[in-house]
N, C-alpha and C. Protein backbone atom coordinates (compact mmCIF):
# COMPACT_ATOMS: atom_id res chain seq x y z
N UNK A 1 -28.45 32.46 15.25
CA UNK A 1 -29.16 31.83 14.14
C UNK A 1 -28.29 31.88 12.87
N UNK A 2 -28.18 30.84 12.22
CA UNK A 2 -27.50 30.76 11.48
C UNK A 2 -28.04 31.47 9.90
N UNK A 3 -27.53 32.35 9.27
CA UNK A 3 -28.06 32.77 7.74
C UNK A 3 -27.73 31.66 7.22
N UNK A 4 -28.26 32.11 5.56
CA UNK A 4 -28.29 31.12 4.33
C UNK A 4 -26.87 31.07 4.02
N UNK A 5 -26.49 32.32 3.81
CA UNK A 5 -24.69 32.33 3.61
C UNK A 5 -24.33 31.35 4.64
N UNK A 6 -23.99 31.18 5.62
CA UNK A 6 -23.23 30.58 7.06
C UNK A 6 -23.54 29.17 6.19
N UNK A 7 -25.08 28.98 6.24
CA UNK A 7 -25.04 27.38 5.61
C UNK A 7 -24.75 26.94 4.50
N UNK A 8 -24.40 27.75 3.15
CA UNK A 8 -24.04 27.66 2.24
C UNK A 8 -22.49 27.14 2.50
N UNK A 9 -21.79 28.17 3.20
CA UNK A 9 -20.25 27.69 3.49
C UNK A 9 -19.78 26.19 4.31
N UNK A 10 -21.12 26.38 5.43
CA UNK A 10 -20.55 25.16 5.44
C UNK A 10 -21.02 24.03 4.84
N UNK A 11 -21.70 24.17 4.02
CA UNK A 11 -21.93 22.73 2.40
C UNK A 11 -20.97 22.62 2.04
N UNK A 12 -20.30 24.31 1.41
CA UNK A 12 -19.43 23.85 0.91
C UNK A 12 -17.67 23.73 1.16
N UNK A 13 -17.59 23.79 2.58
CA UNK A 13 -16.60 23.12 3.27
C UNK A 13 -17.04 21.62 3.78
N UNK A 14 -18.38 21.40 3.59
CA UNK A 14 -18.11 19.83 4.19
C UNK A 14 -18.05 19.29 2.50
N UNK A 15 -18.42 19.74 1.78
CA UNK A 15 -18.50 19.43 0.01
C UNK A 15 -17.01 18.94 0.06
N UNK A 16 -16.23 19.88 0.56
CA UNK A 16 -14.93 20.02 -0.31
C UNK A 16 -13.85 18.86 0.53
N UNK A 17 -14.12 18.52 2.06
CA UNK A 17 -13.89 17.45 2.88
C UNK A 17 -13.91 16.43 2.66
N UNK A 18 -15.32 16.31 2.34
CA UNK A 18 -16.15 14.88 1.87
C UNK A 18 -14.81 14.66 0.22
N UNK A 19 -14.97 15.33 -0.55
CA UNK A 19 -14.43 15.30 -1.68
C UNK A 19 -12.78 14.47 -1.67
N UNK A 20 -12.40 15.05 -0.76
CA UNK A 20 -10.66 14.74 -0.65
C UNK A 20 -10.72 14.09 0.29
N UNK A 21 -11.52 13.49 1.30
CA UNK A 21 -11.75 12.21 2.27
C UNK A 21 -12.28 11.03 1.08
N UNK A 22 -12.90 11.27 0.34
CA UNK A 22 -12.84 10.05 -0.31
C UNK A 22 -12.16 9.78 -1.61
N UNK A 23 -11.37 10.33 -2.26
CA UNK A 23 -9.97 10.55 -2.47
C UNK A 23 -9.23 9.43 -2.09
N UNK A 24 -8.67 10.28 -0.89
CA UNK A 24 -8.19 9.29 0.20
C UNK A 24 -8.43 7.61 0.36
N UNK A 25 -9.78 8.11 0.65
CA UNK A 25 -10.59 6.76 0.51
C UNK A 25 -10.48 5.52 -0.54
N UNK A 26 -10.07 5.80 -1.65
CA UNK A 26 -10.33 5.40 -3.21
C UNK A 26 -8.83 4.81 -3.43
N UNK A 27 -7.74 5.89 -3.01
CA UNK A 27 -6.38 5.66 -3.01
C UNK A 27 -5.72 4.23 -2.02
N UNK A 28 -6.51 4.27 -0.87
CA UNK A 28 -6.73 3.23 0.35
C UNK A 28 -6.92 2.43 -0.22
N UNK A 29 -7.85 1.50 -0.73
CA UNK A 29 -8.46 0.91 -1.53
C UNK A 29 -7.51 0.33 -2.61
N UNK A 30 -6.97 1.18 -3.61
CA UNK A 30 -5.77 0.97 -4.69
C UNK A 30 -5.05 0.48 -3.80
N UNK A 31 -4.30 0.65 -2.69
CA UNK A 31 -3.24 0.15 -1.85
C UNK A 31 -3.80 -1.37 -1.32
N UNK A 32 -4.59 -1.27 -0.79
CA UNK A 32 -4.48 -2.27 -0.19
C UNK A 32 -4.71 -3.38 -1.73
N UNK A 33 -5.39 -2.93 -2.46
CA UNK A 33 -5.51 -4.26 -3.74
C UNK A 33 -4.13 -4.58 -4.26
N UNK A 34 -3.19 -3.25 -4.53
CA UNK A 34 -2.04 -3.84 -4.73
C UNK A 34 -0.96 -4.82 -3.70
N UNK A 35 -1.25 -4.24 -2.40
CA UNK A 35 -0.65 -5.35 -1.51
C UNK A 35 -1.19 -6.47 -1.29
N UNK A 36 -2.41 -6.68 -1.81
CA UNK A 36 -2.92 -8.27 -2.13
C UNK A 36 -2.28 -9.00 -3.47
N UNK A 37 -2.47 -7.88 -4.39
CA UNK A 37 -1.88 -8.47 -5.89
C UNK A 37 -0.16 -8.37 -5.43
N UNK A 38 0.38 -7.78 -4.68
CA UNK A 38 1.92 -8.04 -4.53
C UNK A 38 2.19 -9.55 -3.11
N UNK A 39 1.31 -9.61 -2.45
CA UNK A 39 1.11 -10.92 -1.73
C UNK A 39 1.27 -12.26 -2.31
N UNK A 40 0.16 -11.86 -3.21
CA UNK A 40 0.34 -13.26 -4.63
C UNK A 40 1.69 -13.51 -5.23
N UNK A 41 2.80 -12.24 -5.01
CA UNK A 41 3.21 -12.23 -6.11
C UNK A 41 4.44 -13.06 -5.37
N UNK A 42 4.80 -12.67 -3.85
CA UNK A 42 5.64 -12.81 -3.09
C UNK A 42 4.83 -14.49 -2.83
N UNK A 43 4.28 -14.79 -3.08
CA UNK A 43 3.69 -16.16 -2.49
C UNK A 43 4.30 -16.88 -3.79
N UNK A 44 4.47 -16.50 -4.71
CA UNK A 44 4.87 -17.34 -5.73
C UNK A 44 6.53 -17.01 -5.47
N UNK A 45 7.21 -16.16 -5.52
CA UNK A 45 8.42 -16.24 -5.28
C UNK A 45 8.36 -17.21 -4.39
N UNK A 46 8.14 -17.10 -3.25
CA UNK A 46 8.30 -18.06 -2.20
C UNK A 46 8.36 -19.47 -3.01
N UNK A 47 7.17 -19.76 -3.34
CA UNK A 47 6.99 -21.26 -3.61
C UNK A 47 8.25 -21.49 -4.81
N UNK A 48 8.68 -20.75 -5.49
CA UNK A 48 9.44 -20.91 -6.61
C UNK A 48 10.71 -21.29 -5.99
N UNK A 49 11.10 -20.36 -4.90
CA UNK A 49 12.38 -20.62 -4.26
C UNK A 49 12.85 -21.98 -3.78
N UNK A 50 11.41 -22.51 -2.84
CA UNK A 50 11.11 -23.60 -2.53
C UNK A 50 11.32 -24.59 -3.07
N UNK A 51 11.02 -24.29 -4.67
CA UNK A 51 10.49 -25.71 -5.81
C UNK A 51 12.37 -26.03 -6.09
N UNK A 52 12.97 -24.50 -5.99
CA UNK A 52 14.46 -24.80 -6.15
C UNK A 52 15.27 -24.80 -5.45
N UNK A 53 15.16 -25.14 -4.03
CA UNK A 53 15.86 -25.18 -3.07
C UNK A 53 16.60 -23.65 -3.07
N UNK A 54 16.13 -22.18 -3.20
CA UNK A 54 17.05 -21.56 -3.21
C UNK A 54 16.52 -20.89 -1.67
N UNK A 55 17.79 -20.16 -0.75
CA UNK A 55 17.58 -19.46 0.35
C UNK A 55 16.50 -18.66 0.21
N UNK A 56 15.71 -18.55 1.05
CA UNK A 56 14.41 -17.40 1.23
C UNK A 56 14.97 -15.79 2.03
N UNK A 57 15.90 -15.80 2.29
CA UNK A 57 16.46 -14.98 3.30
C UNK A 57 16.87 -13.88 2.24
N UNK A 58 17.13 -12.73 2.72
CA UNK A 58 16.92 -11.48 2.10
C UNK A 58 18.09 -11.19 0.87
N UNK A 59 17.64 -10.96 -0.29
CA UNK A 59 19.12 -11.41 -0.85
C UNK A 59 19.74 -9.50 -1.19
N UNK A 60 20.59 -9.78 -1.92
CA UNK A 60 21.27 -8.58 -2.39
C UNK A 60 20.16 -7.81 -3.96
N UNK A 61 19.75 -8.31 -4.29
CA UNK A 61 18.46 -7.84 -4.90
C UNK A 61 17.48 -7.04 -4.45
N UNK A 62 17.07 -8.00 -3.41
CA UNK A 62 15.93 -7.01 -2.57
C UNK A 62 16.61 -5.81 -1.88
N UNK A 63 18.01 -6.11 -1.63
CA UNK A 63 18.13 -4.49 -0.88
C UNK A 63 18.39 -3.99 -1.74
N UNK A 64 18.67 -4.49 -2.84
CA UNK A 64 19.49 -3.11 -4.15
C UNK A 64 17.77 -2.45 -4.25
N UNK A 65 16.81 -3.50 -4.81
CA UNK A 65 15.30 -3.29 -5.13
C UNK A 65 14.90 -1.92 -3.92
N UNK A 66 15.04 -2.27 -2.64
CA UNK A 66 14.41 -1.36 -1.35
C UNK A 66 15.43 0.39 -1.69
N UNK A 67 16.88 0.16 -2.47
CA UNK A 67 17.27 1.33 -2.50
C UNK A 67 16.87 2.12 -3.62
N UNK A 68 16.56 1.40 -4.73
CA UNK A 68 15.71 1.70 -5.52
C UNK A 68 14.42 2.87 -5.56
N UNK A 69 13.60 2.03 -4.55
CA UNK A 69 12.27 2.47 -4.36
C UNK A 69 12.83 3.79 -3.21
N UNK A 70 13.68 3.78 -2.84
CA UNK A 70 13.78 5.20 -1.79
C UNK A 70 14.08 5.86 -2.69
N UNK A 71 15.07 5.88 -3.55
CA UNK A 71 15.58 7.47 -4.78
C UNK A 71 13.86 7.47 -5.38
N UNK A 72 13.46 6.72 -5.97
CA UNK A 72 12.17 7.12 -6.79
C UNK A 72 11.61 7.49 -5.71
N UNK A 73 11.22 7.45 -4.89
CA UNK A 73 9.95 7.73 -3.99
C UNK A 73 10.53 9.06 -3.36
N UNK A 74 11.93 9.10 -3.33
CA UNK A 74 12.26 10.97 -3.14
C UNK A 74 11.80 11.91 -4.14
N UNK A 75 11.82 11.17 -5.70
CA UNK A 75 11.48 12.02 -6.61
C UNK A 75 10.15 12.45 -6.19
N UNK A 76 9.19 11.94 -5.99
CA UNK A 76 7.78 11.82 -5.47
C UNK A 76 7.37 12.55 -4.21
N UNK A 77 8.42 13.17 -3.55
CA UNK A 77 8.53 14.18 -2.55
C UNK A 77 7.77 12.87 -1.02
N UNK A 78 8.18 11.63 -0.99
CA UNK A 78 8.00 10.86 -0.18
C UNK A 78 9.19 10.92 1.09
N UNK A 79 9.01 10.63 1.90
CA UNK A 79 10.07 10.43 2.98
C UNK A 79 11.18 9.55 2.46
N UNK A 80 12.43 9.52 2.22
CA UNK A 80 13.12 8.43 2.57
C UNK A 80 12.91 7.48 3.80
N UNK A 81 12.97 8.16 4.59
CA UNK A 81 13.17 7.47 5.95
C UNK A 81 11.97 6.35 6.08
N UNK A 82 10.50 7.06 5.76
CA UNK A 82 9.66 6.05 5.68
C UNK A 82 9.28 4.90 4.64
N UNK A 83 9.49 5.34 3.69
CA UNK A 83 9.99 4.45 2.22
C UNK A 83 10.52 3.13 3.04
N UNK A 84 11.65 3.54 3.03
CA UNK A 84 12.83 2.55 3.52
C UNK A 84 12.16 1.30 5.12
N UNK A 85 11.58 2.55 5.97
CA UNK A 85 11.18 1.05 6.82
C UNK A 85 9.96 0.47 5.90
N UNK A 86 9.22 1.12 4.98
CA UNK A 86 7.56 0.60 5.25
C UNK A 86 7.81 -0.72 4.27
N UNK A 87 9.07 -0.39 3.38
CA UNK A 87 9.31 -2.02 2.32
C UNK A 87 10.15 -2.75 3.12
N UNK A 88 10.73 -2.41 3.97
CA UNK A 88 11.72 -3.19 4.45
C UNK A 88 10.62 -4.10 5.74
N UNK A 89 9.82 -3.33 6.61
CA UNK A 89 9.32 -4.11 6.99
C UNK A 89 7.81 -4.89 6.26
N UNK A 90 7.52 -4.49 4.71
CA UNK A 90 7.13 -5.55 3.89
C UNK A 90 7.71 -6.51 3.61
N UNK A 91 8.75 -6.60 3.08
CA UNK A 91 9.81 -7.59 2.92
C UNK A 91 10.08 -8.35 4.20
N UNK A 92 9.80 -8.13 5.39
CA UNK A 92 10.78 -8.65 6.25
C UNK A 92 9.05 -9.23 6.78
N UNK A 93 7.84 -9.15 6.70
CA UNK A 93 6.48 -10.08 6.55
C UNK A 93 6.42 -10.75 5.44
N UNK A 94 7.04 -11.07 4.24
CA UNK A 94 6.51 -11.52 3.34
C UNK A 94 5.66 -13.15 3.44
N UNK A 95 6.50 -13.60 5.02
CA UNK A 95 6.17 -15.03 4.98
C UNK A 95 4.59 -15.43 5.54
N UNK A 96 4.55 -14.43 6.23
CA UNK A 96 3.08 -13.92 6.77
C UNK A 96 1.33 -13.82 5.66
N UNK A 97 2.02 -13.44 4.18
CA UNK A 97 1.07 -13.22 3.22
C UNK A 97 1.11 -14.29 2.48
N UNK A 98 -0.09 -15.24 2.69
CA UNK A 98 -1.09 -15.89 1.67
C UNK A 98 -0.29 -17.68 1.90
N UNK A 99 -0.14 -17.51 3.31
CA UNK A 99 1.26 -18.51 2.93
C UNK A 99 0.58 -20.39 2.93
N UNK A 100 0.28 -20.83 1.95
CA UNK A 100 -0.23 -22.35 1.99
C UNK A 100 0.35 -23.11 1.33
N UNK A 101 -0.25 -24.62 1.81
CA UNK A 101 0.59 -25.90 1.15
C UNK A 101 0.51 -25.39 -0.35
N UNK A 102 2.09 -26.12 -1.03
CA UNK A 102 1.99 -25.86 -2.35
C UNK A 102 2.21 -27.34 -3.27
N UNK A 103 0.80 -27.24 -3.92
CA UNK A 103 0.21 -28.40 -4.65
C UNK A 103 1.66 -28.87 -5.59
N UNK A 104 1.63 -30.23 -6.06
CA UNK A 104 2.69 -30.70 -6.07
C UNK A 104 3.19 -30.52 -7.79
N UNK A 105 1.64 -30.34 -8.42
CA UNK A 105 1.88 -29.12 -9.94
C UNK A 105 2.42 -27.84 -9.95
N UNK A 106 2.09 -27.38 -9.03
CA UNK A 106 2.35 -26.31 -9.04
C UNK A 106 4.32 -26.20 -8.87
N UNK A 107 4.69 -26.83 -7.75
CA UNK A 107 6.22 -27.01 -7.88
C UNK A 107 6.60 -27.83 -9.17
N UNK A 108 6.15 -28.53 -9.76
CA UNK A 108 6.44 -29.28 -10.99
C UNK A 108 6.58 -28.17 -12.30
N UNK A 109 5.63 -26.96 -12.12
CA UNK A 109 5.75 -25.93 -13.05
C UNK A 109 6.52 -25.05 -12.78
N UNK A 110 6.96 -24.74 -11.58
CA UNK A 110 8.04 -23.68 -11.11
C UNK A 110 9.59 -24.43 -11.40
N UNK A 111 9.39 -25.62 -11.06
CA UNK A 111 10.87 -26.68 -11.38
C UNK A 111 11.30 -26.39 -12.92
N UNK A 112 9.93 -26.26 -14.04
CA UNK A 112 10.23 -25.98 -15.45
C UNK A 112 10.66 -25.25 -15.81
N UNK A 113 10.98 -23.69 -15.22
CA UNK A 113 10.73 -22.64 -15.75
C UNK A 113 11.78 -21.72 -15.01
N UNK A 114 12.85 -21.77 -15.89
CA UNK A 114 14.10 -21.03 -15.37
C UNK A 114 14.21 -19.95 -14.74
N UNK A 115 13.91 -18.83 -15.88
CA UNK A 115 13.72 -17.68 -15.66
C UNK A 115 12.75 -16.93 -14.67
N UNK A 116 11.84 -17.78 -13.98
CA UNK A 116 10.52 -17.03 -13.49
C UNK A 116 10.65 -16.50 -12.68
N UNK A 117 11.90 -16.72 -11.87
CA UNK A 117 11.75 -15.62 -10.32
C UNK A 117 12.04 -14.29 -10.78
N UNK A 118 13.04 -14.36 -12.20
CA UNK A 118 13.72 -12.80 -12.67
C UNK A 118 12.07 -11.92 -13.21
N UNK A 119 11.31 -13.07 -13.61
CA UNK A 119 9.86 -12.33 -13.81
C UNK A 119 9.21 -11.64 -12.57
N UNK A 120 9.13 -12.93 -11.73
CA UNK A 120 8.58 -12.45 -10.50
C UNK A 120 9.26 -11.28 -10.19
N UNK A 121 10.10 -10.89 -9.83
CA UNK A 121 11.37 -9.73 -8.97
C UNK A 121 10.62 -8.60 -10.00
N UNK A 122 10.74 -8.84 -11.14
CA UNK A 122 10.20 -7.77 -11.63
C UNK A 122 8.78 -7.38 -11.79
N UNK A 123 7.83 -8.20 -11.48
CA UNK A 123 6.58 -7.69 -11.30
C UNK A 123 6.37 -7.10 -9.94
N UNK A 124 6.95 -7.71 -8.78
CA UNK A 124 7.49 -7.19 -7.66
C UNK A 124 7.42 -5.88 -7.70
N UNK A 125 8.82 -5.20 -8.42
CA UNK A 125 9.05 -4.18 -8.62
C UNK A 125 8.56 -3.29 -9.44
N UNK A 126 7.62 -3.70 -10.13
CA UNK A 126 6.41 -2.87 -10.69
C UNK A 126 5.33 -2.23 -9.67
N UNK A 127 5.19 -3.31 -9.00
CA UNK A 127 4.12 -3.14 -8.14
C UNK A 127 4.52 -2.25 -7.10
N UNK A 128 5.80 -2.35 -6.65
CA UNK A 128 6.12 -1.44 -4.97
C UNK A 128 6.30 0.09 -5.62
N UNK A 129 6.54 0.20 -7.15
CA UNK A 129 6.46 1.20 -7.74
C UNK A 129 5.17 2.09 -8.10
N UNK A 130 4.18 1.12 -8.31
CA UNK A 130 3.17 1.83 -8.00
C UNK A 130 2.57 2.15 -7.01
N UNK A 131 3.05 1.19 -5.90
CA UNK A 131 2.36 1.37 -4.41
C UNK A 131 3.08 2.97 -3.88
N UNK A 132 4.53 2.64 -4.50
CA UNK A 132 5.16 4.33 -4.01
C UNK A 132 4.35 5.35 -4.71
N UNK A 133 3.93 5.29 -5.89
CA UNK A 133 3.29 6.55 -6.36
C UNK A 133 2.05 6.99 -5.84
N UNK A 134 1.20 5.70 -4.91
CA UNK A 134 -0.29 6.12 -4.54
C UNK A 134 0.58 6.73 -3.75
N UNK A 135 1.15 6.36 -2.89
CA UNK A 135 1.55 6.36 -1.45
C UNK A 135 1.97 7.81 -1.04
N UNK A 136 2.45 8.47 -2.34
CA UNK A 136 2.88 9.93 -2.41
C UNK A 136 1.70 10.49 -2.80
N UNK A 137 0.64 10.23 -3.42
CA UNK A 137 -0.66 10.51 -4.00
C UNK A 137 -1.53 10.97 -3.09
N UNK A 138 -1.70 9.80 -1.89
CA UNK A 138 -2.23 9.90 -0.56
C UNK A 138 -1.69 11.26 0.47
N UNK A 139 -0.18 11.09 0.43
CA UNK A 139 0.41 11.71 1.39
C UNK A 139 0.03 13.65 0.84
N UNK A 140 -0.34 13.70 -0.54
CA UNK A 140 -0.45 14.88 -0.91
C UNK A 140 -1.80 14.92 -0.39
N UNK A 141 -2.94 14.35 -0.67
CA UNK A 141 -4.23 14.79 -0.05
C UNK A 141 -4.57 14.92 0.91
N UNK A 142 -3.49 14.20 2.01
CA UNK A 142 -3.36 14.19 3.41
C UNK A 142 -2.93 15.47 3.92
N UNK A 143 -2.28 16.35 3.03
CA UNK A 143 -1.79 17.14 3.32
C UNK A 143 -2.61 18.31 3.22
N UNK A 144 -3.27 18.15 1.91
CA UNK A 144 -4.61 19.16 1.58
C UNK A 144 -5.66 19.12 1.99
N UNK A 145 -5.66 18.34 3.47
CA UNK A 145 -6.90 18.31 4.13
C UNK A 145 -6.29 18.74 5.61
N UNK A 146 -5.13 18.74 5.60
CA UNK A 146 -4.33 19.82 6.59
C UNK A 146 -4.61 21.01 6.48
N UNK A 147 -4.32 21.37 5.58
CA UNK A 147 -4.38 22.61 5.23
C UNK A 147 -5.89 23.24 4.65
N UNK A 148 -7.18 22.64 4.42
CA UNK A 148 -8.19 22.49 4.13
C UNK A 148 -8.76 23.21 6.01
N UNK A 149 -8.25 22.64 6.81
CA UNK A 149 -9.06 22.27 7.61
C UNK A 149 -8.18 23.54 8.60
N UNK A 150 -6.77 23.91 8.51
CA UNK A 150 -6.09 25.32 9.34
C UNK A 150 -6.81 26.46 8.45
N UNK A 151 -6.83 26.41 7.57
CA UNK A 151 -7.37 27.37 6.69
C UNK A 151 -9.01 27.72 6.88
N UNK A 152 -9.78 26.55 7.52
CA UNK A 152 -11.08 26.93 7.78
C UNK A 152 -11.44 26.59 9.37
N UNK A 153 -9.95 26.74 10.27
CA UNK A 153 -10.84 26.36 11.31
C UNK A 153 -11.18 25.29 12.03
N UNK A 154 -10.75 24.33 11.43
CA UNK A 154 -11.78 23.05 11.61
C UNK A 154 -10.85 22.10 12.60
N UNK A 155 -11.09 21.36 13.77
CA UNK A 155 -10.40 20.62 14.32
C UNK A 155 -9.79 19.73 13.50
N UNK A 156 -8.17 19.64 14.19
CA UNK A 156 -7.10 18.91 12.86
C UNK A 156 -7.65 17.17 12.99
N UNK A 157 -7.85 16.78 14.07
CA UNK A 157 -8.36 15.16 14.41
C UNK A 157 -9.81 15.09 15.19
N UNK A 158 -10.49 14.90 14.74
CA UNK A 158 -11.69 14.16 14.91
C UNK A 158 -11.66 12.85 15.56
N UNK A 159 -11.45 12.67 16.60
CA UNK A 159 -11.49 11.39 17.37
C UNK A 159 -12.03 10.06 17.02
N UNK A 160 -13.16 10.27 16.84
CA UNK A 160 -14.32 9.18 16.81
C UNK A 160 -14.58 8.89 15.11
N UNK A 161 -13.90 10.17 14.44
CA UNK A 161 -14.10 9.70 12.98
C UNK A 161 -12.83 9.06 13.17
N UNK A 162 -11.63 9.33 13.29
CA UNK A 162 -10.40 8.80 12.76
C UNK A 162 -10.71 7.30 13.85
N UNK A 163 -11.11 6.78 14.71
CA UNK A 163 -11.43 5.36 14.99
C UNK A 163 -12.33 4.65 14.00
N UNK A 164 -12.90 5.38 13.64
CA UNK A 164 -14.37 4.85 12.42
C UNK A 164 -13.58 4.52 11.48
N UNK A 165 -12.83 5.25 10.75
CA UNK A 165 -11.68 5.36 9.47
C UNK A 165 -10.69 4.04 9.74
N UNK A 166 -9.92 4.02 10.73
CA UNK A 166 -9.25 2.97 11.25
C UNK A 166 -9.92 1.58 11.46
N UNK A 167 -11.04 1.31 11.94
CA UNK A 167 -11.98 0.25 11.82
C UNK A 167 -12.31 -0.21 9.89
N UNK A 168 -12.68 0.54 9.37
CA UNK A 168 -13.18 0.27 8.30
C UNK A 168 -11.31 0.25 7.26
N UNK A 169 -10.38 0.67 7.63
CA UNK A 169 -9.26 0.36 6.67
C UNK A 169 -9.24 -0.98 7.49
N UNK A 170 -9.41 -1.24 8.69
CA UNK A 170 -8.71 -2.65 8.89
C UNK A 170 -9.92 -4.08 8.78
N UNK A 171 -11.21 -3.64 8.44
CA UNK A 171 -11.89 -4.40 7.82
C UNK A 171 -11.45 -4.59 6.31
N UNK A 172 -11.56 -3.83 5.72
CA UNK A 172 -11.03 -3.88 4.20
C UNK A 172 -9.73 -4.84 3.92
N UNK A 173 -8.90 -4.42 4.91
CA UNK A 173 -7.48 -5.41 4.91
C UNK A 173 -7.86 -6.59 5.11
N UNK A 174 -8.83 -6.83 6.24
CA UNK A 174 -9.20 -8.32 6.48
C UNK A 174 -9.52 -8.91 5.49
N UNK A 175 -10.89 -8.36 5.06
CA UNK A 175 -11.73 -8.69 3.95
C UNK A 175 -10.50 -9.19 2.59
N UNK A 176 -9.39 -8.49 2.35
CA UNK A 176 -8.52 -8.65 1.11
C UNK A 176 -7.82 -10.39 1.46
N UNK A 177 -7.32 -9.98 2.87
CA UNK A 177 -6.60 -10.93 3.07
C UNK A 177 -6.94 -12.52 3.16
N UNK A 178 -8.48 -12.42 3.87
CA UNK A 178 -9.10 -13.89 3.59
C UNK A 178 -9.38 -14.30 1.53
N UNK A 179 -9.23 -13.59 1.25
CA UNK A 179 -9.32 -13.78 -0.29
C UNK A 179 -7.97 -14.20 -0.47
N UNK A 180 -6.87 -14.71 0.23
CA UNK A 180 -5.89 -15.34 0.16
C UNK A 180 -6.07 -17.20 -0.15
């Protein structure tokens, strides 16, 4: 039979779960909005390139940009190793996100406007900059629910939650992406 203490603790181990699972949750969420708002952003590069006949193919920018985001994202105690594939294989989908006919104003305004891809590249790179900082943000709470959970005991994977979790991030993605 369980005492009041026993159930007190576990309130407040599922308190403290619940707490940094939705965390998690919240950070998920920030990510995926920014890889919608960086979709847009890559959809306009695209079309811009287009409007100027320039190559779409990976230039010396984007890899200087991808080496970039690995030194910062070391500062951030992030993987290199994963840094490096998770933009590289962003970059290497970009054609995949939001990709439609482009109205014939719309190239008429990109044809005007010299400077705009050096805008674009750099909002780009605002954005994969913040995506690195959730991304280390996440990876820390991920970690404190490692250690949340050796520290009390608690099975490290939950089966049927982590399918539940996985269902509902890849609804959310859907849900972002038809808003394309």
């Amino acid at each position: 039979m369980n005492t009041e203490e026993d159930i007190d603790k576990k309130n407040t181990t599922h308190s403290a779960l619940l707490f940094l699972r939705d965390s998690i949750d919240n950070i998920d969420s920030a990510i995926l909005s920014i890889l919608f708002h960086r979709a847009q952003i890559i959809n306009n590069i695209t079309k811009y390139k287009k409007a100027h006949r320039i190559s779409p193919k990976q230039s010396q920018l984007r890899r200087d940009t991808i080496f970039e985001l690995v030194e910062f994202s070391s500062s951030l105690n992030l993987s290199s190793r994963f840094t490096k594939a998770f933009f590289e294989q962003l970059y290497k989908d970009n054609d995949h996100f939001c990709d439609s006919k482009t109205h014939d104003l719309v190239i008429e305004f990109f044809l005007s406007k010299e400077n705009l891809l050096e805008q674009f590249n750099d909002s780009l790179k605002y954005v994969d900059i913040s995506l690195c900082s959730l991304l280390s943000e996440r990876m820390h709470l991920v970690k404190q629910v490692g250690e949340y959970k050796k520290a009390k005991h608690i099975q490290p994977l939950a089966k049927s939650r982590w399918e539940a979790v996985l269902k509902t991030k890849i609804n959310m993605a859907q849900a972002q992406l038809q808003l394309c």
